[in-house]
PDB file of N, CA and C in Angstrom:
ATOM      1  N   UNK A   1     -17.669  33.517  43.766  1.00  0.00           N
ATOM      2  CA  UNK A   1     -18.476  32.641  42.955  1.00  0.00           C
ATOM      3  C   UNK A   1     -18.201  32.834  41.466  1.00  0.00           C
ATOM      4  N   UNK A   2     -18.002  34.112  41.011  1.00  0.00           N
ATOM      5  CA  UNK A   2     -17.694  34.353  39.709  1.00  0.00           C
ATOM      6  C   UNK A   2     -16.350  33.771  39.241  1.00  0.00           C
ATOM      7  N   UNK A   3     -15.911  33.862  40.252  1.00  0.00           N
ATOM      8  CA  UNK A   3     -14.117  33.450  39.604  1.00  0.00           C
ATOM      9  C   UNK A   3     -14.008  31.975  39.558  1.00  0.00           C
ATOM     10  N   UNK A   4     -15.384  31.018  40.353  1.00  0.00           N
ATOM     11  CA  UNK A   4     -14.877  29.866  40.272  1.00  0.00           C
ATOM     12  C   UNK A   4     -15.635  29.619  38.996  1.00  0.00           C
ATOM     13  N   UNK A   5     -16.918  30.520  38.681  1.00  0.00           N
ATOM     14  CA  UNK A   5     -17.731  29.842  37.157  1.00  0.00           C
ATOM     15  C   UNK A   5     -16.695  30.344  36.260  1.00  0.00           C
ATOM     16  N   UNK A   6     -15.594  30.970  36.266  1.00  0.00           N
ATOM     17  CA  UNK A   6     -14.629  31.588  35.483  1.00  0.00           C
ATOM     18  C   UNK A   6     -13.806  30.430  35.231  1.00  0.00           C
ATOM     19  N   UNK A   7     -13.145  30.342  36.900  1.00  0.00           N
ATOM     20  CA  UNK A   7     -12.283  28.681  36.079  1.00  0.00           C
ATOM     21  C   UNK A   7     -12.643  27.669  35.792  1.00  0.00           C
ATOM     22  N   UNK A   8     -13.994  27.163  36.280  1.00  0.00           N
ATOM     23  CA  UNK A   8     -14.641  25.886  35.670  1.00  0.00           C
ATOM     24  C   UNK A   8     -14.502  25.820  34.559  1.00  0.00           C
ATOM     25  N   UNK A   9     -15.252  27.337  33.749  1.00  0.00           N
ATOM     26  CA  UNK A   9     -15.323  27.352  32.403  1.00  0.00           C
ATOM     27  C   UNK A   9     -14.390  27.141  31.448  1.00  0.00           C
ATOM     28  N   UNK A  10     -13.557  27.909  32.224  1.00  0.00           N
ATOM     29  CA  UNK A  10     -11.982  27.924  31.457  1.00  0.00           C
ATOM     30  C   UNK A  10     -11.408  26.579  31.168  1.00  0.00           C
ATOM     31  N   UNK A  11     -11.618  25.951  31.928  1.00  0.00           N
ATOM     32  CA  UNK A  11     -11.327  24.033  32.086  1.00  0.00           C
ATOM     33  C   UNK A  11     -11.908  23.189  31.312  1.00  0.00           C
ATOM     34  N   UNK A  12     -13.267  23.435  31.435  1.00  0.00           N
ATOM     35  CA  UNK A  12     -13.529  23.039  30.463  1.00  0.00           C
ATOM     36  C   UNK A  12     -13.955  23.660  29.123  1.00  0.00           C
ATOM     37  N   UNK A  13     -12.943  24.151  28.914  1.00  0.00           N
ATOM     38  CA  UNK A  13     -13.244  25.119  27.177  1.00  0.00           C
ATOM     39  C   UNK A  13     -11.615  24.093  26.978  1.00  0.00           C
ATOM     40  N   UNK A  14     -10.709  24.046  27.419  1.00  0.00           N
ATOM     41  CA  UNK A  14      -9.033  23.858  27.440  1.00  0.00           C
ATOM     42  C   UNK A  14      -9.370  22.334  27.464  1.00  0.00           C
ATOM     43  N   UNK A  15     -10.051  21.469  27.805  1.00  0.00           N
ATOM     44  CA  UNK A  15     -10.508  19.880  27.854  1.00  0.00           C
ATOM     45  C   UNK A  15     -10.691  19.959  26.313  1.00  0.00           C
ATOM     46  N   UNK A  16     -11.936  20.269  26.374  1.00  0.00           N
ATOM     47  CA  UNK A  16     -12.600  20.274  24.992  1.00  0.00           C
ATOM     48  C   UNK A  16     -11.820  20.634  23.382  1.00  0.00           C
ATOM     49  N   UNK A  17     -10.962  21.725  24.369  1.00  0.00           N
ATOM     50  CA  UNK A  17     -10.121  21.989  22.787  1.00  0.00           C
ATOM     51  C   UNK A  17      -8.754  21.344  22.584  1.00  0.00           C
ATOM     52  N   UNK A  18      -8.586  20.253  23.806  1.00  0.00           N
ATOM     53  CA  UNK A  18      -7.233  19.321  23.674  1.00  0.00           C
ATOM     54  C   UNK A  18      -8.250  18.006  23.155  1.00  0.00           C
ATOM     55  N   UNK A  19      -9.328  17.543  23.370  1.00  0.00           N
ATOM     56  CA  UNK A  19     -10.183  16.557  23.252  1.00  0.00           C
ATOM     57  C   UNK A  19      -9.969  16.618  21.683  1.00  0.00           C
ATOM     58  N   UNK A  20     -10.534  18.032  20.767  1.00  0.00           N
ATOM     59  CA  UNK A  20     -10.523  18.358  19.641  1.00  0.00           C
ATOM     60  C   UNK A  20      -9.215  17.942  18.721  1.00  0.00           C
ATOM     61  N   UNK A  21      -8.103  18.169  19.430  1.00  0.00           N
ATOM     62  CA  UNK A  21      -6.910  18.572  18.921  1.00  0.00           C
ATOM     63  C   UNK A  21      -6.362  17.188  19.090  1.00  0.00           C
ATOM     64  N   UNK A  22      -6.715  16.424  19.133  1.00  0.00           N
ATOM     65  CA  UNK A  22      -6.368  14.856  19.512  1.00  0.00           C
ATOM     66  C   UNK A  22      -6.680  13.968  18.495  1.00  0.00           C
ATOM     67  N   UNK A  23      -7.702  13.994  17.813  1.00  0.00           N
ATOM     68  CA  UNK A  23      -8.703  13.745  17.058  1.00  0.00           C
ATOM     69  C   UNK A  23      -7.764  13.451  15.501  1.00  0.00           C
ATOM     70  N   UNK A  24      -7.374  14.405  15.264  1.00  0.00           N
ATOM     71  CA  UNK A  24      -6.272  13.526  13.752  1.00  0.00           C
ATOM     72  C   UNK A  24      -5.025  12.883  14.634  1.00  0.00           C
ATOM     73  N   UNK A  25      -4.610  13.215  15.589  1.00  0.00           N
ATOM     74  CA  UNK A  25      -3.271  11.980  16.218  1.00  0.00           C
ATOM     75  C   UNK A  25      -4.541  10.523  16.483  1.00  0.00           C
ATOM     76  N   UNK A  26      -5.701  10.854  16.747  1.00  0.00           N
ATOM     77  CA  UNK A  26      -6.084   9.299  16.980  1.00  0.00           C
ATOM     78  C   UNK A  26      -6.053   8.495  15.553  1.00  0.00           C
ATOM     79  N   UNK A  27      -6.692   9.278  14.775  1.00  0.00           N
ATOM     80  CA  UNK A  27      -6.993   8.880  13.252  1.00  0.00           C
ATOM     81  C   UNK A  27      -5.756   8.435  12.597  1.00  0.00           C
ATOM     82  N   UNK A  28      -4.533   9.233  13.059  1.00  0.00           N
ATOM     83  CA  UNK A  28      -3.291   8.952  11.978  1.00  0.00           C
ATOM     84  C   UNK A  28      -2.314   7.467  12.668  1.00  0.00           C
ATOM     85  N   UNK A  29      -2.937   7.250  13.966  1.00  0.00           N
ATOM     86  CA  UNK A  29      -2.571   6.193  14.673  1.00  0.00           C
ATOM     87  C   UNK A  29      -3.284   4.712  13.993  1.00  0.00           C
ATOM     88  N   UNK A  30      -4.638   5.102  13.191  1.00  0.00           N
ATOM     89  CA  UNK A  30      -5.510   3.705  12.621  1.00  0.00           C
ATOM     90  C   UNK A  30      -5.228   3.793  11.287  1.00  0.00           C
ATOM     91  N   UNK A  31      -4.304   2.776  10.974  1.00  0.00           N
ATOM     92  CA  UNK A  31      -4.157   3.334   9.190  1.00  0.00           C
ATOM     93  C   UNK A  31      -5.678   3.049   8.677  1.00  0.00           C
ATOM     94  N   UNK A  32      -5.308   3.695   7.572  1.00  0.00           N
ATOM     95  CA  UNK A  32      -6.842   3.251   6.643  1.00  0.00           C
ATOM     96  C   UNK A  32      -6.574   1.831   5.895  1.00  0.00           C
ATOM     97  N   UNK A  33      -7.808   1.342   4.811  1.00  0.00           N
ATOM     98  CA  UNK A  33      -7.878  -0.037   4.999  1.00  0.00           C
ATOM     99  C   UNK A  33      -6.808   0.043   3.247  1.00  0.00           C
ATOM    100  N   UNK A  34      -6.268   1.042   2.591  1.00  0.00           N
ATOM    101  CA  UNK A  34      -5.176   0.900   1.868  1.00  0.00           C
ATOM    102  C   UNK A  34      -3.826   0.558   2.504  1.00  0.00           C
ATOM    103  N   UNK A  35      -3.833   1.204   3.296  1.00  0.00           N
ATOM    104  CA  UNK A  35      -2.601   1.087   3.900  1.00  0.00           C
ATOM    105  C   UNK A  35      -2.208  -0.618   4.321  1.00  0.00           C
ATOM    106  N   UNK A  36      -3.324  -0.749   5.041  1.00  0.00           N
ATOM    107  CA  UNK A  36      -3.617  -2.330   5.733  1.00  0.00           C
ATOM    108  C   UNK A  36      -3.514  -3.051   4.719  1.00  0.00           C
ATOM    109  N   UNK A  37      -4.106  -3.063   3.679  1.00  0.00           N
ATOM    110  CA  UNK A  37      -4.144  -3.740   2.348  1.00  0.00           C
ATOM    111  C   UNK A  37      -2.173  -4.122   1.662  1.00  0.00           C
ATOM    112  N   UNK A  38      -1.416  -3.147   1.372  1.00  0.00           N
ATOM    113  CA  UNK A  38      -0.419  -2.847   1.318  1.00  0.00           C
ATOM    114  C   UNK A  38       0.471  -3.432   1.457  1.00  0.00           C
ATOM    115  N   UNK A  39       0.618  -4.710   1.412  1.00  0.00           N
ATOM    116  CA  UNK A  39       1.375  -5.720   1.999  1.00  0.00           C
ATOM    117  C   UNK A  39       2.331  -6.293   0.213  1.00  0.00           C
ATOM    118  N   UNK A  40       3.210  -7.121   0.765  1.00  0.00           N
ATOM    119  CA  UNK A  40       3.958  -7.694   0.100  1.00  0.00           C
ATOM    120  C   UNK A  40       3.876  -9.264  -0.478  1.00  0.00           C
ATOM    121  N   UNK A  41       3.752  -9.305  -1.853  1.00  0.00           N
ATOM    122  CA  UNK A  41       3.120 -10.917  -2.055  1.00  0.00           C
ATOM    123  C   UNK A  41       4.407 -11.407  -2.947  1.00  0.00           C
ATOM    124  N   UNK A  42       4.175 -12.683  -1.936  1.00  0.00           N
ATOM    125  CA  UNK A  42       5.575 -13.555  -2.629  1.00  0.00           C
ATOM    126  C   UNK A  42       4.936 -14.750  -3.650  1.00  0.00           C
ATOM    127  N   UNK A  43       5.445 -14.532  -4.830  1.00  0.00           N
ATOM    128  CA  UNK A  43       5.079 -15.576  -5.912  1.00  0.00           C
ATOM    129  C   UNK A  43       5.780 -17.059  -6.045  1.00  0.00           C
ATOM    130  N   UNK A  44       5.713 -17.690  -6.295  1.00  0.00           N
ATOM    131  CA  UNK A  44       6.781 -19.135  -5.927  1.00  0.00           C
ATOM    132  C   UNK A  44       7.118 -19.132  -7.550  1.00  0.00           C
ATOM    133  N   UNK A  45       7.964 -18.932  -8.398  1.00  0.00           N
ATOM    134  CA  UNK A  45       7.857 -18.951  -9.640  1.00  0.00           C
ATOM    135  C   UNK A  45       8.537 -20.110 -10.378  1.00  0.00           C
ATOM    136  N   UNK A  46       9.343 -20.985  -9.366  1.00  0.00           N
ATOM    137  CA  UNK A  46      10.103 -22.139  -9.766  1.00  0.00           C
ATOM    138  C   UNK A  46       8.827 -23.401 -10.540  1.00  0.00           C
ATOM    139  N   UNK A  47       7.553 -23.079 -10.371  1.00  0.00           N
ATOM    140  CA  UNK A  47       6.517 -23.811 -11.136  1.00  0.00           C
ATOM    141  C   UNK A  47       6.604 -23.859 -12.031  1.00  0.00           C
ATOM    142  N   UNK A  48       6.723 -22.608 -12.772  1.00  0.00           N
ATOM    143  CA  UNK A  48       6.733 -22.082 -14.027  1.00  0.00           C
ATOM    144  C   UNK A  48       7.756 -22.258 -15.134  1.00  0.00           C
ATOM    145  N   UNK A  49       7.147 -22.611 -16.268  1.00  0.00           N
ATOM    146  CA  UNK A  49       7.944 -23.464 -17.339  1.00  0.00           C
ATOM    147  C   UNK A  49       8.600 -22.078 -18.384  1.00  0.00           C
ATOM    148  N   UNK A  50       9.184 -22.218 -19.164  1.00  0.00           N
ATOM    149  CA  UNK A  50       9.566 -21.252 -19.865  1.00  0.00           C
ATOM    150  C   UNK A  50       8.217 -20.861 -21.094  1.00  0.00           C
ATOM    151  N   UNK A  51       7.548 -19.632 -20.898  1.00  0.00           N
ATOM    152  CA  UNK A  51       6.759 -19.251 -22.100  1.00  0.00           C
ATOM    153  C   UNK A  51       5.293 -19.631 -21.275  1.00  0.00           C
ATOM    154  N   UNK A  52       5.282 -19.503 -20.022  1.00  0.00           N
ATOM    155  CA  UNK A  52       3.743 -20.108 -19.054  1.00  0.00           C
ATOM    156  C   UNK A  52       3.812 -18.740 -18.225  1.00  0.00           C
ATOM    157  N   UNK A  53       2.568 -18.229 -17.804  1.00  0.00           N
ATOM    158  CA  UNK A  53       1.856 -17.435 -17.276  1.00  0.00           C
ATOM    159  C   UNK A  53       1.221 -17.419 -15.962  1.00  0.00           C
ATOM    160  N   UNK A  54       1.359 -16.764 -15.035  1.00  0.00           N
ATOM    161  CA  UNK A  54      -0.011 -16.929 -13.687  1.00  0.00           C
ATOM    162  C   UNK A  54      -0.439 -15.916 -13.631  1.00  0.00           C
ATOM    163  N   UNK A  55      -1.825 -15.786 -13.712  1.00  0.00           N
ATOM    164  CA  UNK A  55      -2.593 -14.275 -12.879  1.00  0.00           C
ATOM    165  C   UNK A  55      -2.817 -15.079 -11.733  1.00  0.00           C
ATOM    166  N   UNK A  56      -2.484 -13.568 -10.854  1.00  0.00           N
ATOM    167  CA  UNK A  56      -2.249 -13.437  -9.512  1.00  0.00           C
ATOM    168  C   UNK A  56      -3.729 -12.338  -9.416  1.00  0.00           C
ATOM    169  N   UNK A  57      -4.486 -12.703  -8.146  1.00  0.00           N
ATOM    170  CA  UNK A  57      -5.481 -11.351  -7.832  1.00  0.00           C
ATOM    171  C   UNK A  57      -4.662 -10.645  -6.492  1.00  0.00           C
ATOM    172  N   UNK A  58      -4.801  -9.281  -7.155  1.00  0.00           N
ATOM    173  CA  UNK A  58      -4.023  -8.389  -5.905  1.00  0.00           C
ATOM    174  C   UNK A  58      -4.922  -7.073  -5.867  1.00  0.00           C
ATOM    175  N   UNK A  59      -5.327  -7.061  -4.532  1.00  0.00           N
ATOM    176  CA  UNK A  59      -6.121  -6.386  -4.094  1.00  0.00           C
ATOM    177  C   UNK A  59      -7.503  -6.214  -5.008  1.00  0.00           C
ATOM    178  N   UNK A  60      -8.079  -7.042  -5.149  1.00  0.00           N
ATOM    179  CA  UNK A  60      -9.015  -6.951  -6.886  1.00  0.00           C
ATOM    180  C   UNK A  60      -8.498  -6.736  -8.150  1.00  0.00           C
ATOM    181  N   UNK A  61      -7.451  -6.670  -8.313  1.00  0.00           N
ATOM    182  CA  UNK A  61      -7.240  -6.609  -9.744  1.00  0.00           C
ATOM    183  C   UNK A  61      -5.741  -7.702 -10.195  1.00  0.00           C
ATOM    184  N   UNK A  62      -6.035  -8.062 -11.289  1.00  0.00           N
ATOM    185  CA  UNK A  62      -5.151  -8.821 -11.875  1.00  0.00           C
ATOM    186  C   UNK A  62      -3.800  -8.740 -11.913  1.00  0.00           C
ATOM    187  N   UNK A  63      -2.672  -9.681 -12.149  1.00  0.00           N
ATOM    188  CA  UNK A  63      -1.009  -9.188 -11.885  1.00  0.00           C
ATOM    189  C   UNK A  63      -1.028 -10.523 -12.383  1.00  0.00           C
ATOM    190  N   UNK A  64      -0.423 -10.313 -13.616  1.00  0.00           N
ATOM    191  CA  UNK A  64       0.131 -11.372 -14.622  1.00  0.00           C
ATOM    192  C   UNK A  64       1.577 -11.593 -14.227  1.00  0.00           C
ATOM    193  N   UNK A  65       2.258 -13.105 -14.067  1.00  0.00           N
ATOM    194  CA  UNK A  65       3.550 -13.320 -13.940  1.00  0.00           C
ATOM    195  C   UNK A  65       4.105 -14.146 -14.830  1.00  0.00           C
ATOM    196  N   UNK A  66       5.147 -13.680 -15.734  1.00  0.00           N
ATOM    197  CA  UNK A  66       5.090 -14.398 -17.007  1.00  0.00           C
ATOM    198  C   UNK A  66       6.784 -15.203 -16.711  1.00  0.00           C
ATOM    199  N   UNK A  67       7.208 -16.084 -16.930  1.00  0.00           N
ATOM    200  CA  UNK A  67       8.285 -16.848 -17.046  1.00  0.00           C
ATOM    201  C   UNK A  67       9.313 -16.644 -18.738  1.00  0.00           C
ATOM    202  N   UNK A  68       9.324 -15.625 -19.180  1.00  0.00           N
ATOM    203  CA  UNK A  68       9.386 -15.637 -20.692  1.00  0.00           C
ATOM    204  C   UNK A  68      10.991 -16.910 -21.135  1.00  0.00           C
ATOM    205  N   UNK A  69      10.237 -17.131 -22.791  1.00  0.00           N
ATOM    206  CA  UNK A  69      11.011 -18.135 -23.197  1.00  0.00           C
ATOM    207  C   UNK A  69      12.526 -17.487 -23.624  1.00  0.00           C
ATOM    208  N   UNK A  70      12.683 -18.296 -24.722  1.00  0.00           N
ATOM    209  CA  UNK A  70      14.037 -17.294 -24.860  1.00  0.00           C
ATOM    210  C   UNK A  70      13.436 -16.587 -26.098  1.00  0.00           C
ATOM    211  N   UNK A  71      13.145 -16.681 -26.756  1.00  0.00           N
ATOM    212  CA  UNK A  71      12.613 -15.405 -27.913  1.00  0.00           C
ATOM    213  C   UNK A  71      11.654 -14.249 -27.161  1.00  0.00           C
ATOM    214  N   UNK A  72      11.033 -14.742 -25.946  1.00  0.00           N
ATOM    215  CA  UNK A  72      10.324 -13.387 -25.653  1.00  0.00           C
ATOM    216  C   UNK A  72      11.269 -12.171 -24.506  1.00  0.00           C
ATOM    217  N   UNK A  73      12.828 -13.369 -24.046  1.00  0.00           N
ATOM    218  CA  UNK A  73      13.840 -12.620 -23.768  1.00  0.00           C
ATOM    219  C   UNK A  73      14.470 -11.439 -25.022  1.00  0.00           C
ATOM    220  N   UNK A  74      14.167 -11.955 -26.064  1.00  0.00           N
ATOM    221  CA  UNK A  74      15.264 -10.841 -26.892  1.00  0.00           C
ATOM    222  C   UNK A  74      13.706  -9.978 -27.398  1.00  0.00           C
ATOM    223  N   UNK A  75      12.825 -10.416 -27.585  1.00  0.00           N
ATOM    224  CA  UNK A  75      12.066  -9.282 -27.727  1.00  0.00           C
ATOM    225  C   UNK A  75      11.342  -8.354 -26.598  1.00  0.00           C
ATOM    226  N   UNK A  76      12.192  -8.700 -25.741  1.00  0.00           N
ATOM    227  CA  UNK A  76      11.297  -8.173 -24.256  1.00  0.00           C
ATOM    228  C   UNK A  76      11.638  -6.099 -23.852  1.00  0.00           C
ATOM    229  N   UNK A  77      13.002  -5.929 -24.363  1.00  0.00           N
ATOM    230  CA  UNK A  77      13.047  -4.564 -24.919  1.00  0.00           C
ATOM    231  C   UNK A  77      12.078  -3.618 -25.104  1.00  0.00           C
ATOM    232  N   UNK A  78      11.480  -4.576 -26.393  1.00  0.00           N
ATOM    233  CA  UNK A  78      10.725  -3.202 -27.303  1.00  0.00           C
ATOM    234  C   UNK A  78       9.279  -3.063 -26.404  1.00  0.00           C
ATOM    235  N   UNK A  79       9.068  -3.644 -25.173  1.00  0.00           N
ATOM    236  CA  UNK A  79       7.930  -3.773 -24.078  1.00  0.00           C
ATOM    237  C   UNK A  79       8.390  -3.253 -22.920  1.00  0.00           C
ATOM    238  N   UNK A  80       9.048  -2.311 -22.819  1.00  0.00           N
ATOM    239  CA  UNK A  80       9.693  -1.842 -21.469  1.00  0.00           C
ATOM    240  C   UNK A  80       8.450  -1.117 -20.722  1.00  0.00           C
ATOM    241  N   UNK A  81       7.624  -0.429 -21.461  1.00  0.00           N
ATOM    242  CA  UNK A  81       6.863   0.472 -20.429  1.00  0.00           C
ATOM    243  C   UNK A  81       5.706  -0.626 -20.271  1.00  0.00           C
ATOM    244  N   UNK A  82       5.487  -2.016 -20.379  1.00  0.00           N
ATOM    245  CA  UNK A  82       4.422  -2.715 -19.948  1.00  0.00           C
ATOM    246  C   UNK A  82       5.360  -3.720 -18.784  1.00  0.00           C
ATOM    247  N   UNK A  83       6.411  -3.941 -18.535  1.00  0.00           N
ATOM    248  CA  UNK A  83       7.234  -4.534 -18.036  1.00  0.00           C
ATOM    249  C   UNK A  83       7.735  -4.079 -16.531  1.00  0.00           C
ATOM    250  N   UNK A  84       7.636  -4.547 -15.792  1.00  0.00           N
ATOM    251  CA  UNK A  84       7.571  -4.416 -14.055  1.00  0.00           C
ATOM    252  C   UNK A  84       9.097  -3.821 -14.148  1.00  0.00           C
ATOM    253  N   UNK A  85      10.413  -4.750 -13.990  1.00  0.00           N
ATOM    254  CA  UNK A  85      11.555  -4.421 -14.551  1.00  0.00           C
ATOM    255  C   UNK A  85      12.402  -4.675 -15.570  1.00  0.00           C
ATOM    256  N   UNK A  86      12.972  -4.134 -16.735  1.00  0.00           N
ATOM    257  CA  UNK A  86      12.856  -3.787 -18.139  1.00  0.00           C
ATOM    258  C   UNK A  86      14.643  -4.122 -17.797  1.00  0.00           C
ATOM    259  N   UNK A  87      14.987  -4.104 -16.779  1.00  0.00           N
ATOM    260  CA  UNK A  87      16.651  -3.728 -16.927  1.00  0.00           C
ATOM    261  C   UNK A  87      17.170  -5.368 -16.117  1.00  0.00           C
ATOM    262  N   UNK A  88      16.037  -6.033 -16.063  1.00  0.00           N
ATOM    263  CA  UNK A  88      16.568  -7.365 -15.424  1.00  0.00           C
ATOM    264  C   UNK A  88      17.286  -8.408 -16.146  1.00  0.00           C
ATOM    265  N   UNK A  89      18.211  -9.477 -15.519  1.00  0.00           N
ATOM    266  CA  UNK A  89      18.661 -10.008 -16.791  1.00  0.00           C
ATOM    267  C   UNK A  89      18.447 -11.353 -16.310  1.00  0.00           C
ATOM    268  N   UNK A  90      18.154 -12.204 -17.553  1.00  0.00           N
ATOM    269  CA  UNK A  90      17.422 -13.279 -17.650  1.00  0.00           C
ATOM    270  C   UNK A  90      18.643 -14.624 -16.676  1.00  0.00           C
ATOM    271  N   UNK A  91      17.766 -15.202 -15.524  1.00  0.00           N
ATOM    272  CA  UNK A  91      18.694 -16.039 -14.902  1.00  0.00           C
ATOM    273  C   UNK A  91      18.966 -17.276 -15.384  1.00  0.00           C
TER     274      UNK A  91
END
C-alpha cells in the first residue's frame, strides 16, 4: 500500500511539474499584442505632388510622409537624424 501512495505521488508531483514547465512554451507560442501590432504599412505615394505631406496613424502615433521638392532635396542633408533614410537618392 505504501509503495503504491509512493508512486501515485510521485506521478503526480512529475504531472504537475511538466504542467508547470509548459507554461512559458504556451505563452511564447501567443505573441503579445506588440508583436501582433508589428506589421508592415504600404503608403501609395504616387498621389503626392512635389513639396505635399501625409500623416499616416501608426499604431497611435503619427508618421509624416513627405514627397520633398527640389530645394528641400539639396537641403535634406543637414536633417539626416530626423530623416527615415538620409542616403536615398531622389527618383
Amino acid at each position: 500500500m505504501r509503495k503504491r501512495l509512493l508512486l501515485w505521488t510521485t506521478l503526480l508531483m512529475m504531472l504537475a511539474g511538466i504542467g508547470c514547465a509548459m507554461i512559458p512554451f504556451g505563452r511564447a507560442m501567443n505573441p503579445n499584442a506588440e508583436s501582433r501590432n508589428n506589421f508592415t504599412y504600404i503608403v501609395k505615394l504616387s498621389p503626392l505632388k512635389a513639396g505635399e505631406f501625409r500623416q499616416i496613424d501608426v499604431n497611435g502615433r503619427p508618421l509624416f510622409v513627405l514627397s520633398p521638392s527640389a530645394e528641400q532635396w539639396k537641403s535634406i542633408h543637414q536633417m539626416d537624424s530626423l530623416v527615415g533614410d538620409p542616403h536615398m537618392s531622389e527618383m
